[in-house]
C-alpha atoms as a PDB file:
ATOM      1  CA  UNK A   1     191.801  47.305 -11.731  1.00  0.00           C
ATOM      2  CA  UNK A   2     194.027  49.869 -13.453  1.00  0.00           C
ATOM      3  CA  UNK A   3     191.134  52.004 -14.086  1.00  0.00           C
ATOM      4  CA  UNK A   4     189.811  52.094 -10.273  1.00  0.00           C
ATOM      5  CA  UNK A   5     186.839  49.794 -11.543  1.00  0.00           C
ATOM      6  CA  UNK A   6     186.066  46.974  -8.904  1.00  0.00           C
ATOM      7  CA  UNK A   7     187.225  43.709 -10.046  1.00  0.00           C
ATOM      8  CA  UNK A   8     188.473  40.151  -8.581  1.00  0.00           C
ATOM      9  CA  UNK A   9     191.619  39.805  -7.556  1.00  0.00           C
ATOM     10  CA  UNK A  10     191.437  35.565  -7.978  1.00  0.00           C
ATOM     11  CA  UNK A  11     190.802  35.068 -11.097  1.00  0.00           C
ATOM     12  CA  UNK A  12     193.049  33.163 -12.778  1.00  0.00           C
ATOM     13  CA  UNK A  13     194.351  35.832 -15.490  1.00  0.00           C
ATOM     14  CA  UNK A  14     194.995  37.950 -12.376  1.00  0.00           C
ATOM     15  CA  UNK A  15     197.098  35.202 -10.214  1.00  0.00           C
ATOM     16  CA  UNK A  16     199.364  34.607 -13.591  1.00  0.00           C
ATOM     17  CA  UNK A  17     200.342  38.277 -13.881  1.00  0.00           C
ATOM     18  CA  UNK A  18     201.421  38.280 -10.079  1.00  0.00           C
ATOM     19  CA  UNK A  19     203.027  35.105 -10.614  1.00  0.00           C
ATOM     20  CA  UNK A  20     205.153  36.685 -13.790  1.00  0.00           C
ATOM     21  CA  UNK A  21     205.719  39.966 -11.723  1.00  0.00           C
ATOM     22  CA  UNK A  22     207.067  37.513  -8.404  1.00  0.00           C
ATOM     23  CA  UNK A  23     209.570  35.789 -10.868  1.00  0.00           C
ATOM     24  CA  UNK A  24     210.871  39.129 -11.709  1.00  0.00           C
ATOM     25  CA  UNK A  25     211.035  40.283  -8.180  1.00  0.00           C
ATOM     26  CA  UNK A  26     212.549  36.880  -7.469  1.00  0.00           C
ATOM     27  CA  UNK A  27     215.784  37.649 -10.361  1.00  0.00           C
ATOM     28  CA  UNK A  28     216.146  40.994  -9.047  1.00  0.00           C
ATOM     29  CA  UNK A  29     215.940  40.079  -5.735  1.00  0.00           C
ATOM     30  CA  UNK A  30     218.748  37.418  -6.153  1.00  0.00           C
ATOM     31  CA  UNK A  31     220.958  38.989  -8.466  1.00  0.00           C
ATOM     32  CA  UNK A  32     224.096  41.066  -8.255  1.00  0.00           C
ATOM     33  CA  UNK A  33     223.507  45.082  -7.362  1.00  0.00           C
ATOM     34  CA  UNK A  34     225.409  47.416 -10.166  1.00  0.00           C
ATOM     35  CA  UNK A  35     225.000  44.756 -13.176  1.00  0.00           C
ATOM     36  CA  UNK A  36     223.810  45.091 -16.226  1.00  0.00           C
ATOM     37  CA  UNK A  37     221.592  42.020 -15.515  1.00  0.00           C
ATOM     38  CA  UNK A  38     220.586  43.846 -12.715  1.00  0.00           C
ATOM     39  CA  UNK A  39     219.339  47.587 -14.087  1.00  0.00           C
ATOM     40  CA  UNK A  40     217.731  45.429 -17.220  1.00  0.00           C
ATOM     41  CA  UNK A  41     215.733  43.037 -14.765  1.00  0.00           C
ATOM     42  CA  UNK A  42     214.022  46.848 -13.040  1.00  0.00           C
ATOM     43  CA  UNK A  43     213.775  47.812 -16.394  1.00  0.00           C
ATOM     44  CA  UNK A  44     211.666  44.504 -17.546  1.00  0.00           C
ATOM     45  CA  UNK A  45     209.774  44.747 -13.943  1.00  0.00           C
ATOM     46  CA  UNK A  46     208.612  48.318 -14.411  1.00  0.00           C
ATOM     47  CA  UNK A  47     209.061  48.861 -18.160  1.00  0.00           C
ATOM     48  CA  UNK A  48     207.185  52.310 -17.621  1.00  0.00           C
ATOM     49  CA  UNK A  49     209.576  53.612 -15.410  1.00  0.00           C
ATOM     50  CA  UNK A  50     212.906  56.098 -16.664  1.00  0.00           C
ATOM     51  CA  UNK A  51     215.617  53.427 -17.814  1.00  0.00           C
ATOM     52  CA  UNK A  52     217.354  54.618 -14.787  1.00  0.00           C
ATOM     53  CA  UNK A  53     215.299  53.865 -12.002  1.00  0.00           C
ATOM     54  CA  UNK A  54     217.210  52.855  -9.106  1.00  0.00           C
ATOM     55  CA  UNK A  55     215.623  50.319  -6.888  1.00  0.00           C
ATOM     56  CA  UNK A  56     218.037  48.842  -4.082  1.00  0.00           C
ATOM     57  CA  UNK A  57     216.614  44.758  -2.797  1.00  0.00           C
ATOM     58  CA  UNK A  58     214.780  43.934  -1.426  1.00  0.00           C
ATOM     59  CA  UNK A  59     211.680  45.178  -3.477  1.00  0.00           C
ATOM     60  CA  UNK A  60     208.377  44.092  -4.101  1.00  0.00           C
ATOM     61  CA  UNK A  61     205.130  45.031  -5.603  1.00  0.00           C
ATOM     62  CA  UNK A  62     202.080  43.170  -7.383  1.00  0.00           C
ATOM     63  CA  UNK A  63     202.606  43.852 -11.070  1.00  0.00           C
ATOM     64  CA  UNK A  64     205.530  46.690 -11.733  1.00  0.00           C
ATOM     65  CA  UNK A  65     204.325  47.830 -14.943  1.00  0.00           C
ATOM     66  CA  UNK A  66     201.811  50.136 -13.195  1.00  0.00           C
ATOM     67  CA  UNK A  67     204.782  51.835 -12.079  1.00  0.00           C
ATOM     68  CA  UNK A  68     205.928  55.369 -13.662  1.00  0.00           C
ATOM     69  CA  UNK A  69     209.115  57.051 -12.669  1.00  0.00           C
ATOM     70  CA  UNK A  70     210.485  59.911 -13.553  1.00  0.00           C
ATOM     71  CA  UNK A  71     214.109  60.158 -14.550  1.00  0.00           C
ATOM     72  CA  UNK A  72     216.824  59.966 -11.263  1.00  0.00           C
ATOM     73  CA  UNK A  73     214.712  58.267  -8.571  1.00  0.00           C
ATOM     74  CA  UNK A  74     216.136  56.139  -6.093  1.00  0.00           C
ATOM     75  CA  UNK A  75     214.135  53.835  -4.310  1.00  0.00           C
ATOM     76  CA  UNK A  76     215.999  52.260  -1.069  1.00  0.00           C
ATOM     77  CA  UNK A  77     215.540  48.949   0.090  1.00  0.00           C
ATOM     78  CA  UNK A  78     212.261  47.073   1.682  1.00  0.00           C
ATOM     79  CA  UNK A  79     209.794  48.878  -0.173  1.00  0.00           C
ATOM     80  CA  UNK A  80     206.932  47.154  -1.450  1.00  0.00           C
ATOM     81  CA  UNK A  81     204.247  49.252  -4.191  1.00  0.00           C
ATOM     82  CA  UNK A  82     201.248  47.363  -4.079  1.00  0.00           C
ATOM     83  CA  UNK A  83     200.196  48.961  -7.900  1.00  0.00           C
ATOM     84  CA  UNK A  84     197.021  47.545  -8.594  1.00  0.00           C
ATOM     85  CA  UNK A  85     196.436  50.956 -10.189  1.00  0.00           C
ATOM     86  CA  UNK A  86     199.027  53.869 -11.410  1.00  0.00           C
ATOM     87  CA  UNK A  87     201.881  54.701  -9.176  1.00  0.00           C
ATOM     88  CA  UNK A  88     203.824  58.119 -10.136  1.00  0.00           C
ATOM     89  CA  UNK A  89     207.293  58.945  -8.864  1.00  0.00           C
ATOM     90  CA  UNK A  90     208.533  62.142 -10.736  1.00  0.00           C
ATOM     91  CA  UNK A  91     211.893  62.472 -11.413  1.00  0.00           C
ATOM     92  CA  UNK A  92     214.812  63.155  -9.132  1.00  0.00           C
ATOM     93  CA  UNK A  93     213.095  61.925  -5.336  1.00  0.00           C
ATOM     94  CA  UNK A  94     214.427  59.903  -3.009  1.00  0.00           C
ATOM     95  CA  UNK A  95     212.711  56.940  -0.728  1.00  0.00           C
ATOM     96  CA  UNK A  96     214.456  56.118   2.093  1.00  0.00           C
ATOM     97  CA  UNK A  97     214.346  52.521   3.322  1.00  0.00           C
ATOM     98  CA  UNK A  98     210.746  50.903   4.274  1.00  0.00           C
ATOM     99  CA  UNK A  99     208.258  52.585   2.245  1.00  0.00           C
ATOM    100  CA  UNK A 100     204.822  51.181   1.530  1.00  0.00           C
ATOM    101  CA  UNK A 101     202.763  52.327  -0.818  1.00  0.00           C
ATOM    102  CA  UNK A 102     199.379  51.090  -1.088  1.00  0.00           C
ATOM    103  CA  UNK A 103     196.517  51.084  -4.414  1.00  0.00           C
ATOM    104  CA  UNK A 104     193.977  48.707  -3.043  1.00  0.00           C
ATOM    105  CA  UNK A 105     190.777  49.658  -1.592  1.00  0.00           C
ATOM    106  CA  UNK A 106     188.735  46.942   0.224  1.00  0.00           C
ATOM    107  CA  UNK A 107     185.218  47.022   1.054  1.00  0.00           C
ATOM    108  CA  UNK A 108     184.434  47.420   4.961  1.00  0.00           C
ATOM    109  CA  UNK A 109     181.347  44.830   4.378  1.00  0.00           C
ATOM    110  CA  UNK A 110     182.686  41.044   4.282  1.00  0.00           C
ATOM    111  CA  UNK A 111     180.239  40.089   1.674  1.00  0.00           C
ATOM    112  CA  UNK A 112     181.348  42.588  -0.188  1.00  0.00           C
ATOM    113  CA  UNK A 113     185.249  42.076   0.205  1.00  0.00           C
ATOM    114  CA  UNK A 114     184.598  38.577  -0.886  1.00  0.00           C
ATOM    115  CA  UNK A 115     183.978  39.231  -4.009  1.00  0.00           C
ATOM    116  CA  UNK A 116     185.904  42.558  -4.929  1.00  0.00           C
ATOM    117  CA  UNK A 117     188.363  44.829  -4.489  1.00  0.00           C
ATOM    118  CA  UNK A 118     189.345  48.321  -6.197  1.00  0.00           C
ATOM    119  CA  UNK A 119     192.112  50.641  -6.665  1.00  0.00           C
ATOM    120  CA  UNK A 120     193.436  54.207  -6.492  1.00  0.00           C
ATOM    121  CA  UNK A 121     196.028  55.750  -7.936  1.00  0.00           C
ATOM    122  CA  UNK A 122     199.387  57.201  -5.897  1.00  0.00           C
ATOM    123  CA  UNK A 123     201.222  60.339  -7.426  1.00  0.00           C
ATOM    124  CA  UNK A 124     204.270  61.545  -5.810  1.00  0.00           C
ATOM    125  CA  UNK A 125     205.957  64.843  -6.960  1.00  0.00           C
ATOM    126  CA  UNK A 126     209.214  65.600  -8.341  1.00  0.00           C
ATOM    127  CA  UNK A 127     212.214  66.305  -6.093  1.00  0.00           C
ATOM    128  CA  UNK A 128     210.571  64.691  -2.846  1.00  0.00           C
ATOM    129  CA  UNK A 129     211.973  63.242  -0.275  1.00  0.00           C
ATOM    130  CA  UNK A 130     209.869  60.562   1.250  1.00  0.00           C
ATOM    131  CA  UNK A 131     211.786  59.310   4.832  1.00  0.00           C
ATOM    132  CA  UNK A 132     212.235  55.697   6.215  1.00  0.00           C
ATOM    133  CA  UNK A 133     209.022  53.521   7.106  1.00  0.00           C
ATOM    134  CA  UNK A 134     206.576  55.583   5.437  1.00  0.00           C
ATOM    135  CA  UNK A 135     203.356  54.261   4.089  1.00  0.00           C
ATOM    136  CA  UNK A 136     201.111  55.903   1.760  1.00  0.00           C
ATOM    137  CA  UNK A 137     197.648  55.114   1.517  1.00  0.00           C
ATOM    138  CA  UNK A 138     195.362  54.810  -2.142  1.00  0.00           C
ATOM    139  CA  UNK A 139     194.312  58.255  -3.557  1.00  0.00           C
ATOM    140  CA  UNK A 140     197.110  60.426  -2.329  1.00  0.00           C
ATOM    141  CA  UNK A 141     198.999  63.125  -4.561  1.00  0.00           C
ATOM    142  CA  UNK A 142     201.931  64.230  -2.775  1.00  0.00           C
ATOM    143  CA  UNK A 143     203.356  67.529  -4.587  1.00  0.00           C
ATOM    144  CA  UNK A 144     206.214  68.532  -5.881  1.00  0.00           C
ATOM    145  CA  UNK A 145     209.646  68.991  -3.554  1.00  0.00           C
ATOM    146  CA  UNK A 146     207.025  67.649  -0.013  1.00  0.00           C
ATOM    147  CA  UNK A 147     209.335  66.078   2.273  1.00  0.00           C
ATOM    148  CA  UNK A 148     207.468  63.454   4.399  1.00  0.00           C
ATOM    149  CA  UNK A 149     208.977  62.625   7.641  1.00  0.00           C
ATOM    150  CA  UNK A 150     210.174  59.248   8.856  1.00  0.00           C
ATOM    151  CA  UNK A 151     207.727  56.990   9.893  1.00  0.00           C
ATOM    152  CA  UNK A 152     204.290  58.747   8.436  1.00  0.00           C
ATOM    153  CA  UNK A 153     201.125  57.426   7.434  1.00  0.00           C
ATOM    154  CA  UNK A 154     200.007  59.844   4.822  1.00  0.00           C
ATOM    155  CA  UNK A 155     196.026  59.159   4.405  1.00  0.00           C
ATOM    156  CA  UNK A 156     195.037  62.974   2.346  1.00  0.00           C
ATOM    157  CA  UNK A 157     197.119  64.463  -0.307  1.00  0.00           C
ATOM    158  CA  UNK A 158     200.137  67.165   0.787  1.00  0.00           C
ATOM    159  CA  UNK A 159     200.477  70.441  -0.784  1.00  0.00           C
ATOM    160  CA  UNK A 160     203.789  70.972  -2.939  1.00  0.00           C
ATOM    161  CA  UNK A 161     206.545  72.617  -0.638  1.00  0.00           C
ATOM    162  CA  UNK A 162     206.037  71.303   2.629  1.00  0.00           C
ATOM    163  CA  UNK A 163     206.967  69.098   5.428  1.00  0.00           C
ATOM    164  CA  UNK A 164     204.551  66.365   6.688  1.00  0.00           C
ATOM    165  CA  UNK A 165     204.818  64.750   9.597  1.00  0.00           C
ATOM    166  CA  UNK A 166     203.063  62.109  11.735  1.00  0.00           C
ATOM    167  CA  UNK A 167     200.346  59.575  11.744  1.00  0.00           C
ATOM    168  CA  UNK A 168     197.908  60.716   9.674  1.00  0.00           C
ATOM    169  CA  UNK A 169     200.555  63.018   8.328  1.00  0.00           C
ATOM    170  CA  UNK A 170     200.268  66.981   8.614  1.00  0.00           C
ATOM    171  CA  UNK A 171     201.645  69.442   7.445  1.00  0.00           C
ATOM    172  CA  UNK A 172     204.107  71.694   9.793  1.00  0.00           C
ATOM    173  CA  UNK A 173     206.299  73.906   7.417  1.00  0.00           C
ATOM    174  CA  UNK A 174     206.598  75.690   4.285  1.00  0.00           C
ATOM    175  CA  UNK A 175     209.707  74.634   2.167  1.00  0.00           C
ATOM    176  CA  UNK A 176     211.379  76.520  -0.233  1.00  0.00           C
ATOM    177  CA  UNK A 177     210.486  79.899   0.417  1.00  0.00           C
END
């Protein structure tokens, strides 16, 4: 799984790491925002992210430790990172409420998707700004200081510097000139 290789997500070694992971989503979920129970219950959940990571409920993913974030990144509420393989934030970018980030790759044959499923690894940049309701699909890099607009499906990787837009997202301007 982590390594893109196919594999089956129902076996039972599988279910009992989502099943940790939900009771962890379930405490964070639950508990009070700005306590210390609170910032160590992300930090046990996604134990490869910066012991800062700010993630506002309600959250969810499938295992959290695939997770790597950089130091100052705020996650806003609703988002759910389906991390079946490596999901990079770099430090210092913002996610606005709604975000969806996806790892898992099904085959398009049902005999296949049956029996396996594989993943694909997310990278987002430092210093981005990802808007409200986007989802990102498995495979994409988005570079450093992209801002993706509100509502975007991105489905191909966006350049560092730029403003994407849309569903599939493009890019329409040049940042930081």
């Amino acid at each position: 799984m982590f390594e893109g290789l196919p594999y089956d997500a129902h076996t039972p070694e599988m279910i009992a790491l989502r099943k940790k992971t939900k009771h962890l989503l379930h405490k964070l979920n639950v508990t009070e925002y700005y306590t210390e129970n609170f910032q160590k219950t992300i930090n046990e959940l996604c134990p490869n992210a910066a012991s800062d990571l700010h993630l506002e409920p309600p959250f969810y993913c499938d295992y959290g430790d695939h997770i790597f974030a950089g130091e100052g990144v705020f996650i806003n509420f609703g988002a759910t990172i389906l991390d079946g393989a490596k999901v990079t934030i770099g430090r210092k970018t913002l996610i606005a409420p709604g975000l969806h980030i996806y790892t898992a790759r099904h085959p398009l044959e049902i005999k296949e998707r049956r029996e396996w499923e594989d993943c694909a690894p997310v990278s987002i940049g430092e210093e981005c700004w990802i808007g409200g309701r986007v989802t990102i699909c498995p495979g994409v890099t988005i570079g450093d200081r992209a801002v993706i607009g509100a509502g975007s499906l991105v489905t191909k990787d966006i350049p560092a510097d730029t403003l994407a837009v849309g569903s599939p997202a493009k890019v329409v301007k040049k940042l930081n000139q």
